[in-house]
Structures are given as structure tokens and as C-alpha cells.
Protein backbone atom coordinates (compact mmCIF):
# COMPACT_ATOMS: atom_id res chain seq x y z
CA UNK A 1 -17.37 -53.30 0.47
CA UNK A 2 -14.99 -50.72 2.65
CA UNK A 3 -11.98 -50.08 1.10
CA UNK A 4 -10.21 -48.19 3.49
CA UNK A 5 -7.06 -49.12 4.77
CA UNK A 6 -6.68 -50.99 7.71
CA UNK A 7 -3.71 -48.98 8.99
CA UNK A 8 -2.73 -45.72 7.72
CA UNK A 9 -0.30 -43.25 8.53
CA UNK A 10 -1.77 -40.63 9.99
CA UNK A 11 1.11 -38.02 10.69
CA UNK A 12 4.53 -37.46 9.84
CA UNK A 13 6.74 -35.06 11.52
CA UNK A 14 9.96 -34.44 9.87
CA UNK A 15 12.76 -33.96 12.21
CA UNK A 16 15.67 -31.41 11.10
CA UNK A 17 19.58 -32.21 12.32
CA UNK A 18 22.17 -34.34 12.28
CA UNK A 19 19.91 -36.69 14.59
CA UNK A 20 20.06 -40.35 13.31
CA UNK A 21 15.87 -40.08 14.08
CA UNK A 22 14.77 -38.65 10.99
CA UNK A 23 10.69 -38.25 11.67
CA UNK A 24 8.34 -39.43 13.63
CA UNK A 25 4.87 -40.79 12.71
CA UNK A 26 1.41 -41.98 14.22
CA UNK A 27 -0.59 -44.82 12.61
CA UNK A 28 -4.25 -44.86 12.84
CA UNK A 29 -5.78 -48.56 13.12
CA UNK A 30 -9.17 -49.43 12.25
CA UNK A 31 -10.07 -45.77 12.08
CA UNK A 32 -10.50 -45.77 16.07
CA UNK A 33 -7.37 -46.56 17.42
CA UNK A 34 -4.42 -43.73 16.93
CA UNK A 35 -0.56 -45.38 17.69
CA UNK A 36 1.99 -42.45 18.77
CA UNK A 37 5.78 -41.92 18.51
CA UNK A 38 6.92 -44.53 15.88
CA UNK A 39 10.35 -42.79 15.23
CA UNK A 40 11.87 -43.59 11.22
CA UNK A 41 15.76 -44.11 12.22
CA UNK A 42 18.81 -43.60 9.97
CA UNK A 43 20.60 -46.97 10.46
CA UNK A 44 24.28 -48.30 9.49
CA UNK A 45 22.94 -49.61 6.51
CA UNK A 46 19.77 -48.30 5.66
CA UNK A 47 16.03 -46.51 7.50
CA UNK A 48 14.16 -48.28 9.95
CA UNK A 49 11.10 -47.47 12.12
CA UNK A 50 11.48 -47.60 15.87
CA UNK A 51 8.46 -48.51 17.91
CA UNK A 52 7.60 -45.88 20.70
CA UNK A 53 8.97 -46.68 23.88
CA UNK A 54 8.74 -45.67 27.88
CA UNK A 55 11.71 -46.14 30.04
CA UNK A 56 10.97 -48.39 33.37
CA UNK A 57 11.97 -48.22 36.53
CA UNK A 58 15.32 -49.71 35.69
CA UNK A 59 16.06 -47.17 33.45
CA UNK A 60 15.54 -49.24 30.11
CA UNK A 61 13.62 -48.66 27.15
CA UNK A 62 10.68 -51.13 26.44
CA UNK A 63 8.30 -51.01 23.36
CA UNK A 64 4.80 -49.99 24.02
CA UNK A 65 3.60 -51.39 21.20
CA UNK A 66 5.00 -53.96 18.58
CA UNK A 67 3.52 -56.46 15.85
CA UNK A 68 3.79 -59.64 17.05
CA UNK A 69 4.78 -61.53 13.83
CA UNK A 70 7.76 -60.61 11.70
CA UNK A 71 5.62 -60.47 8.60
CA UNK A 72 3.54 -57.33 10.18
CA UNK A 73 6.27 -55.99 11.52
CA UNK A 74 7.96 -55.69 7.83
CA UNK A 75 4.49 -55.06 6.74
CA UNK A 76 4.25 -51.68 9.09
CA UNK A 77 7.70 -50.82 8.42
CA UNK A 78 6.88 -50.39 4.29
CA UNK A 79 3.99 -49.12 4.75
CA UNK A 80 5.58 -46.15 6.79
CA UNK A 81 8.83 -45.49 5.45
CA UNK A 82 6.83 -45.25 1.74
CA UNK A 83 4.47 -43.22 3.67
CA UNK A 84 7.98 -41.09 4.42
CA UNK A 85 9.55 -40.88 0.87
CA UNK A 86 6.05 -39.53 -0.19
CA UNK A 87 6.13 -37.05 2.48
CA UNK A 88 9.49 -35.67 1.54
CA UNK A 89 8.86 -35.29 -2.07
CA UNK A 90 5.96 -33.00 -0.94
């Protein structure tokens, strides 16, 4: 049976500043499909993961990619903010 993870962070690049975006990352799907420019945010309350995003024509930000369901949203969220704390300990 293959045991390797579905989705995986594949890169984390640590951001220095008093920027609220802290890092940004790149999951790898499947092992063939690479997702760029998730940004891990410094909210109000607590970190967050931003999906990447390309500004239409009116001048607004849109996701270019997003889970569908809540529960794979929270699901990718865990996944790379402990992906993060790991990374800073380093």
C-alpha cells in the first residue's frame, strides 16, 4: 500500500518584517500537481493561510484555488501552519 501523503507541503518561505504575511508555501498534490503562493497571515486573533490570488479586471482579488468544503479547507490550513511551526523551530 502507498503511504505517501496525499498533500504535502512542499516549500516554505519565511517572510522577514513587520508584514502581517508571515511565509508563503506551495503544496504538492498527488505528487503531480504543485499549488503556488498560499500566504500564512498574522490575523487579529490568531494565523491563517490565504489562498493565492490574481487581481481581475476590476481590480479585485479572487482565489485561484480553494477547497470546496469547509472540512478541507480546515484540513489544509493544519496541515500547513504545523508544516510552519516545524519550519521555524528548524
Amino acid at each position: 500500500m502507498n503511504n505517501k501523503p496525499v498533500i504535502k507541503v512542499e516549500r516554505i518561505h519565511l517572510l522577514e518584517g513587520d508584514s502581517p504575511t508571515k511565509a508563503f508555501c506551495d503544496l504538492l498534490i498527488l505528487d503531480t500537481f504543485l499549488v503556488k503562493g498560499l500566504r500564512i497571515v498574522q490575523g487579529k486573533e490568531s494565523l491563517f493561510v490565504s489562498m493565492p490570488q490574481q487581481q481581475g479586471r476590476d481590480s479585485k482579488w479572487y482565489d485561484t484555488f480553494f477547497p470546496v468544503s469547509r472540512e478541507m479547507r480546515k484540513g489544509l490550513e493544519e496541515l500547513v501552519l504545523e508544516s510552519y511551526s516545524e519550519y521555524q523551530k528548524q
